[in-house]
N, C-alpha and C. Protein backbone atom coordinates (compact mmCIF):
# COMPACT_ATOMS: atom_id res chain seq x y z
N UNK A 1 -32.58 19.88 0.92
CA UNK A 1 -32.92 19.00 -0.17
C UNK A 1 -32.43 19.57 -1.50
N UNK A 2 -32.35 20.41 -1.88
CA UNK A 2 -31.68 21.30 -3.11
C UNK A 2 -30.61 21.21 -3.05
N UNK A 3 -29.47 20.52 -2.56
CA UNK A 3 -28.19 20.13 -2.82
C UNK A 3 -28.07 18.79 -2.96
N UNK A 4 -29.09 18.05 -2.95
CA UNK A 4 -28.98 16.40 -3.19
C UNK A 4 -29.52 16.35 -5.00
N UNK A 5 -30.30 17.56 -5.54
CA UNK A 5 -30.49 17.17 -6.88
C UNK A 5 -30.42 16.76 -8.03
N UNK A 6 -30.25 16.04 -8.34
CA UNK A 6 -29.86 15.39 -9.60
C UNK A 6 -30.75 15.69 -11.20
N UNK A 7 -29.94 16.61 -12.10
CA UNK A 7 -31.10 16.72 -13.19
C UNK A 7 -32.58 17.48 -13.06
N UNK A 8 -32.40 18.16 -11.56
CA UNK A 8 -33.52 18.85 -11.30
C UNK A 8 -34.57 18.16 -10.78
N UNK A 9 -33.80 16.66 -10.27
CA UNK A 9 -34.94 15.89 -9.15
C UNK A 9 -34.24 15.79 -7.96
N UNK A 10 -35.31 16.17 -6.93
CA UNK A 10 -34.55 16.11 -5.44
C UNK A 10 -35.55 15.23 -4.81
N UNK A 11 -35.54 14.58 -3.60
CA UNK A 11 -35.86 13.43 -2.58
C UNK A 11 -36.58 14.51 -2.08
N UNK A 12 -38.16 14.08 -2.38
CA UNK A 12 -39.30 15.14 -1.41
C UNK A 12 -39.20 14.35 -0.18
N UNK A 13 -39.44 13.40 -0.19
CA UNK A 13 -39.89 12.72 1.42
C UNK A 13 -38.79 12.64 2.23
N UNK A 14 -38.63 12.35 3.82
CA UNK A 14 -37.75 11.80 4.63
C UNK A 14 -37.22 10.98 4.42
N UNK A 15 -38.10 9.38 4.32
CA UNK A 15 -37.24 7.96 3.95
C UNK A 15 -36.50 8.35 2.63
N UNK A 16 -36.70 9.15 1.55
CA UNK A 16 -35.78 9.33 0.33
C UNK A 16 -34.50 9.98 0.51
N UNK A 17 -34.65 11.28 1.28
CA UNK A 17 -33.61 12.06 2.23
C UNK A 17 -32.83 11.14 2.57
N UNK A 18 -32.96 10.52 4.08
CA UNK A 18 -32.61 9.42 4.62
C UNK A 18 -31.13 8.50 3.31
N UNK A 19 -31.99 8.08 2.37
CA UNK A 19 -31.45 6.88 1.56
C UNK A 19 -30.38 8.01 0.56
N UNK A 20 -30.44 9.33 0.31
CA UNK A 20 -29.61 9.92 -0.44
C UNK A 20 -28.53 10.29 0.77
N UNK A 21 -28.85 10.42 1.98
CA UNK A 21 -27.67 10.70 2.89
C UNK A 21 -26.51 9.57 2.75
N UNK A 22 -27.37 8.66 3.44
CA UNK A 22 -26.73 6.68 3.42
C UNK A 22 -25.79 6.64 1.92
N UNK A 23 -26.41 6.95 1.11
CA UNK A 23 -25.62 7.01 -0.31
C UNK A 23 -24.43 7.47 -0.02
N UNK A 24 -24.34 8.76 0.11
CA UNK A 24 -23.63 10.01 0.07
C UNK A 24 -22.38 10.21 0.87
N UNK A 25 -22.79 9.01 2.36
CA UNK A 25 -21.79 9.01 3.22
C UNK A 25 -21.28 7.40 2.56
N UNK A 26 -21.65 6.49 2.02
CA UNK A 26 -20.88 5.43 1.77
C UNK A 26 -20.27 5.35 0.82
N UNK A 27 -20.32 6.66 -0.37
CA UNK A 27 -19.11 6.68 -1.32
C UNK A 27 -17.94 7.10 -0.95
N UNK A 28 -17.50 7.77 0.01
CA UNK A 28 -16.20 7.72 0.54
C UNK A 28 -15.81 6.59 1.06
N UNK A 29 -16.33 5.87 2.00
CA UNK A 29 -16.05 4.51 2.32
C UNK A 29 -15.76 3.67 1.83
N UNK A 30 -16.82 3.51 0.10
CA UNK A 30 -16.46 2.40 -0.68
C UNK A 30 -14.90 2.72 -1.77
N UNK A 31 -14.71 4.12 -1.79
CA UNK A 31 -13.55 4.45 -1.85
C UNK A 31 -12.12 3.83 -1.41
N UNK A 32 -12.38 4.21 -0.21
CA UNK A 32 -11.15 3.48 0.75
C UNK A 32 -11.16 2.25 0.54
N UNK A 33 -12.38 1.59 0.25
CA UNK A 33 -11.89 0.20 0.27
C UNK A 33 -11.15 -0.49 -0.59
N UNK A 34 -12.10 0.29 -2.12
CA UNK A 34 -11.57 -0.14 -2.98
C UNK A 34 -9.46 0.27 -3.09
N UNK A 35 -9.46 1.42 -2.50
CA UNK A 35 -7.92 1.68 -2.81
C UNK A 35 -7.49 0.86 -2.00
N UNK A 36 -8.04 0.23 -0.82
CA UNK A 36 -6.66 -0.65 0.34
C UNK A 36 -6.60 -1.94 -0.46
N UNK A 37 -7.91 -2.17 -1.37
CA UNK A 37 -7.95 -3.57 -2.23
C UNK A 37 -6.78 -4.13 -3.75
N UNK A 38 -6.60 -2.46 -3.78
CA UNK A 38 -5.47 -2.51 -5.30
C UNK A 38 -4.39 -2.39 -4.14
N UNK A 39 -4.26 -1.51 -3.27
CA UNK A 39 -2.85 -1.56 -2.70
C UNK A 39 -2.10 -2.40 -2.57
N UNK A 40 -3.25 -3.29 -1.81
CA UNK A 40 -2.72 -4.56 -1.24
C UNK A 40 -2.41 -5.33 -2.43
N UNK A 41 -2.68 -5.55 -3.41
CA UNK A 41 -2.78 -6.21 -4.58
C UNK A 41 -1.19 -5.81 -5.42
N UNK A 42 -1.24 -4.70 -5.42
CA UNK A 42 -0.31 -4.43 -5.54
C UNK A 42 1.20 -4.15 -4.80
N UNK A 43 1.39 -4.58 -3.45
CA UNK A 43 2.36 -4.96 -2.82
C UNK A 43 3.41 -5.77 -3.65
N UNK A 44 4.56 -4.87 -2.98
CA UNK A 44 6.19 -5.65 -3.81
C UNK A 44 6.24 -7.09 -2.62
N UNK A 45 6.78 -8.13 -3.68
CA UNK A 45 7.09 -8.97 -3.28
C UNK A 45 8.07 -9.30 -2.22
N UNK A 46 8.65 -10.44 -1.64
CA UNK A 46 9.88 -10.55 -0.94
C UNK A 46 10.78 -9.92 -1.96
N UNK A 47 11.23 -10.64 -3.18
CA UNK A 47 12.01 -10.37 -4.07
C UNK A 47 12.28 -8.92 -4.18
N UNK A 48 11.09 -7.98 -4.69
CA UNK A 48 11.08 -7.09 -5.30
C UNK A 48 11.69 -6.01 -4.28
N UNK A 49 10.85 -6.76 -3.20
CA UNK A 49 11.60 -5.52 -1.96
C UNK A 49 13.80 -5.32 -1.76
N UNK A 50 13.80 -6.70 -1.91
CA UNK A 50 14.95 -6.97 -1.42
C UNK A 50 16.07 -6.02 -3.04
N UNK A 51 15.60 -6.00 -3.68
CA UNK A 51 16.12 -5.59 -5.28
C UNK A 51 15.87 -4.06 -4.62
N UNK A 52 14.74 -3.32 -4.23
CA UNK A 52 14.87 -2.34 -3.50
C UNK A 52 16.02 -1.77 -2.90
N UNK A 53 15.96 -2.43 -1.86
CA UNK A 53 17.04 -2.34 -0.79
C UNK A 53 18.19 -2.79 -1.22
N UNK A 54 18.71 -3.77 -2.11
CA UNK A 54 19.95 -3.66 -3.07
C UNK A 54 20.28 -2.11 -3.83
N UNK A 55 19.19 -1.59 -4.59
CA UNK A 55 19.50 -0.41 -4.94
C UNK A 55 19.83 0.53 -4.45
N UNK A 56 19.05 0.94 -3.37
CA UNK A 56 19.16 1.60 -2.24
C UNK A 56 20.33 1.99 -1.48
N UNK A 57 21.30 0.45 -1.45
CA UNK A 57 22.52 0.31 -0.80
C UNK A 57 23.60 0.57 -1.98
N UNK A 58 23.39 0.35 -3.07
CA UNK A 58 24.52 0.92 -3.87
C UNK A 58 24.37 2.32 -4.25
N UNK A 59 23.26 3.05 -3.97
CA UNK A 59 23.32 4.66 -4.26
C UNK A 59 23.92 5.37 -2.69
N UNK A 60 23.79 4.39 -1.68
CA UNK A 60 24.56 5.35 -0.36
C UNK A 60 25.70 4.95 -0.71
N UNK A 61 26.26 3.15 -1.10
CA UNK A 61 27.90 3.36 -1.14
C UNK A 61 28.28 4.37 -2.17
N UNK A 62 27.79 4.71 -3.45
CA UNK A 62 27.79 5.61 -3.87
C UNK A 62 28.59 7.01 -3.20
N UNK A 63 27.55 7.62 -2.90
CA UNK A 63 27.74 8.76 -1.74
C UNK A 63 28.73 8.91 -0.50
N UNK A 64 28.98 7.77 -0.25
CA UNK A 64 30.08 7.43 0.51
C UNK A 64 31.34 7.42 0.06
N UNK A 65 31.76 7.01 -0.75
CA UNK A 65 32.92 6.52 -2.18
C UNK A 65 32.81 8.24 -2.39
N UNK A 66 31.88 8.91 -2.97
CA UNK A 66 32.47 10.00 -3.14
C UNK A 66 32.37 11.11 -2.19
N UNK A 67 31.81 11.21 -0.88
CA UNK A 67 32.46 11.60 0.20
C UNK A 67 33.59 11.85 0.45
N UNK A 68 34.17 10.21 0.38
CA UNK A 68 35.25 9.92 0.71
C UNK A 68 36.69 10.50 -0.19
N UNK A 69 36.47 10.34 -1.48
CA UNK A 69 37.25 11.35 -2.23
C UNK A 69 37.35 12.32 -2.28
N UNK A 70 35.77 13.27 -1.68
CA UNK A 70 36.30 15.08 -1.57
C UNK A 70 37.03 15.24 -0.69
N UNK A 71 36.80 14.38 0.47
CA UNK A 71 37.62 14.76 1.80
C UNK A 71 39.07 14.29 1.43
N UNK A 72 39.86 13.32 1.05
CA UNK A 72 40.88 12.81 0.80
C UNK A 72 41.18 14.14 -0.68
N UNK A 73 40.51 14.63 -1.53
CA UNK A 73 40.83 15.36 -2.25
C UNK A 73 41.27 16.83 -1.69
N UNK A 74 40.44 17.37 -0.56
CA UNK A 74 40.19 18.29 0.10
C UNK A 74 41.65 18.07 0.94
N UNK A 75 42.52 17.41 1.85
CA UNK A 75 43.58 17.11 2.21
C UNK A 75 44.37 17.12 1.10
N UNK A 76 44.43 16.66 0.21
CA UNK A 76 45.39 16.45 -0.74
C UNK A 76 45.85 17.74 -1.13
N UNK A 77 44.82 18.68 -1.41
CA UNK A 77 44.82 20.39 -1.52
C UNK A 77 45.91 21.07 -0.57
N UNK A 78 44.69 20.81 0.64
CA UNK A 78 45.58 21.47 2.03
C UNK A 78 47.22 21.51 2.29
N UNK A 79 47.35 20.26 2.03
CA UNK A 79 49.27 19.52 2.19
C UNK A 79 49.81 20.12 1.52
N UNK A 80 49.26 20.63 0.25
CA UNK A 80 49.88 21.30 -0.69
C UNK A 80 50.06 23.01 -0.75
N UNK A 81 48.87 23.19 -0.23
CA UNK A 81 48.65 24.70 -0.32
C UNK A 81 48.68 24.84 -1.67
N UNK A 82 47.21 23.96 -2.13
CA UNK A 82 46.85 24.45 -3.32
C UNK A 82 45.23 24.77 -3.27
N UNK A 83 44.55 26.19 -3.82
CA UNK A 83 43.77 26.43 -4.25
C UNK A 83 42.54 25.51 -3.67
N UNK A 84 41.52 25.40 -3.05
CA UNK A 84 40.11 25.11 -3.25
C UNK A 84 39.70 25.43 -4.17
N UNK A 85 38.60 24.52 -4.82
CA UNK A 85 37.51 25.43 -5.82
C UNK A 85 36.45 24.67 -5.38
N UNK A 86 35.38 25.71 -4.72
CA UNK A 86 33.79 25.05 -4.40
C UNK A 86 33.12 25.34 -5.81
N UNK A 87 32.29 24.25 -5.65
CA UNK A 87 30.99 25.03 -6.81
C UNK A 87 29.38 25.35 -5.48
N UNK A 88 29.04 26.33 -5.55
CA UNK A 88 28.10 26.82 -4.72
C UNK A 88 26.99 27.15 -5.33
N UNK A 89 25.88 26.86 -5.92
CA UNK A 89 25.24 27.66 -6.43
C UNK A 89 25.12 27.73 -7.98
N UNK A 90 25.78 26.77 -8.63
CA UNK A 90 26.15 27.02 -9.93
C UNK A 90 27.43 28.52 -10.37
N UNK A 91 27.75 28.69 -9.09
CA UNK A 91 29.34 29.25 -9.22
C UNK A 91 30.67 28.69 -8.75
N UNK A 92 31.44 28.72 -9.39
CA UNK A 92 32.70 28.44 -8.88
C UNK A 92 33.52 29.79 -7.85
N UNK A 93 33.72 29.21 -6.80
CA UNK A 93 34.62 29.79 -6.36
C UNK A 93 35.95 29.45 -5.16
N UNK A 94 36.38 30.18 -4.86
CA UNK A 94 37.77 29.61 -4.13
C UNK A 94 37.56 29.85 -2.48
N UNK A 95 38.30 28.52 -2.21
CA UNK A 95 38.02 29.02 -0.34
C UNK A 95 39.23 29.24 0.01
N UNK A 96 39.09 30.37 1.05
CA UNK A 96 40.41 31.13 1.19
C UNK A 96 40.94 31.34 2.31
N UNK A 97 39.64 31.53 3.47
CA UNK A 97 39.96 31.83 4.72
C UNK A 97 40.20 30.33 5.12
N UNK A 98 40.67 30.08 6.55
CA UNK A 98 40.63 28.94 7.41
C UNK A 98 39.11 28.49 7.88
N UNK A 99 38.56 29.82 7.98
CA UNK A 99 37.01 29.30 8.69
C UNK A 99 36.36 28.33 7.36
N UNK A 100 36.35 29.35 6.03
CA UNK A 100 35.94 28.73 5.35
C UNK A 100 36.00 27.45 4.50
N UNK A 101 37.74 26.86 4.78
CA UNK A 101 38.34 25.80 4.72
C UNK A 101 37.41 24.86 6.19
N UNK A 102 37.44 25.45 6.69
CA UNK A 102 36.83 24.69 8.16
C UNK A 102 35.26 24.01 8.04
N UNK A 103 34.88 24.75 7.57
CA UNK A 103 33.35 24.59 7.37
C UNK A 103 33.26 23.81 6.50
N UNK A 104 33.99 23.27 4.98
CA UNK A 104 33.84 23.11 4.15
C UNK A 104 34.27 21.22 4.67
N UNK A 105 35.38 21.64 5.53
CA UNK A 105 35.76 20.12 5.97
C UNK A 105 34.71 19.53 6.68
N UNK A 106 33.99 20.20 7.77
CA UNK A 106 32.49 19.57 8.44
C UNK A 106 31.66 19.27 7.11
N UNK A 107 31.47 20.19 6.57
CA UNK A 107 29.90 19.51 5.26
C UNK A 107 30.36 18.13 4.85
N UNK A 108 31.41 18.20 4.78
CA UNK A 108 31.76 17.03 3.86
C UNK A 108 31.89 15.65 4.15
N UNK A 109 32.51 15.74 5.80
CA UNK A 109 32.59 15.01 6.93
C UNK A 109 30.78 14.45 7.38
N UNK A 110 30.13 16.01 7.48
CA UNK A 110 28.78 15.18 7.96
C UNK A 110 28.02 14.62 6.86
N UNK A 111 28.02 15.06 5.58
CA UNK A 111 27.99 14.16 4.29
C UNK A 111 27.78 12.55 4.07
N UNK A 112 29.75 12.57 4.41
CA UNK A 112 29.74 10.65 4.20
C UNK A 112 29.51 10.55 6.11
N UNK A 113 29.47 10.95 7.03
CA UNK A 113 28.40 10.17 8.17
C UNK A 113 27.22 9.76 7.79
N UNK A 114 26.34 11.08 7.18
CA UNK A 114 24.78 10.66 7.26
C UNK A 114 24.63 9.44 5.83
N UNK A 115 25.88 9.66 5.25
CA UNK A 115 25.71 8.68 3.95
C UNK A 115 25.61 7.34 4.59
N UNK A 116 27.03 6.91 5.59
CA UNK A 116 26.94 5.74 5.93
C UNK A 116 26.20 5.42 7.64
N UNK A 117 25.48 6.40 7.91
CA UNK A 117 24.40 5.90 8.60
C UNK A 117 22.71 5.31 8.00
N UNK A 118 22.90 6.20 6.92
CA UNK A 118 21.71 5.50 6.22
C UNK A 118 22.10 4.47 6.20
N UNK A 119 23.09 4.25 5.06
CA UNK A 119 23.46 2.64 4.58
C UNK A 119 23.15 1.36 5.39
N UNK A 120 23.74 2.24 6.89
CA UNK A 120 23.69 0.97 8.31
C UNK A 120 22.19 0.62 8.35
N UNK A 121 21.43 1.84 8.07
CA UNK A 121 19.53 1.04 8.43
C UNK A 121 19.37 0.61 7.74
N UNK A 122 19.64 0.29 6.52
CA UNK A 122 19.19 -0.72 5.33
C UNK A 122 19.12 -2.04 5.97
């Protein structure tokens, strides 16, 4: 009973006990309700959703488009036997070996995949 007190009054009897429990367990409940009541209330429209998913789809073509230019940039290099420059880290630096030319062609490759697999679940 000394943890139900309020102001230094606590529930002497059982039936009072009782009615501070019942309290105590239905403010979490009336909680939930109230939040599923704004949620719902607040649900995006058909519209709003679809403006969503418009946005959505121009930030992967995005990502895709420029995928698509490192790799076509990244060849353009190679043909030439000119210089890489990664930025890693907030450093610049040069790729030099083949492995590291190699690796650099997968990131970039699995890049615009996972770009335009998202895109496809939209």
């Amino acid at each position: 009973a000394r943890d139900l007190r309020v102001a230094g009054v606590a529930p002497v009897t059982h039936f009072g006990r009782f009615i501070c429990s019942i309290l105590m367990l239905s403010g979490p409940a009336l909680l939930v309700v109230l939040v599923f009541v704004f949620n719902h209330k607040a649900a995006m429209s058909a519209d709003e959703a679809r403006l969503v998913r418009s946005l959505k789809a121009d930030r992967l073509r995005g990502a895709v488009v420029t995928s698509v230019a490192r790799i076509l940039q990244y060849n353009f290099r190679m043909s030439r036997s000119l210089p890489i420059k990664v930025e890693a880290m907030g450093q610049l630096r040069m790729l030099t070996t083949d492995r590291q030319l190699t690796q650099m062609r997968g990131i970039l490759q699995r890049a615009m995949y996972a770009a335009l697999r998202d895109l496809r679940n939209l």
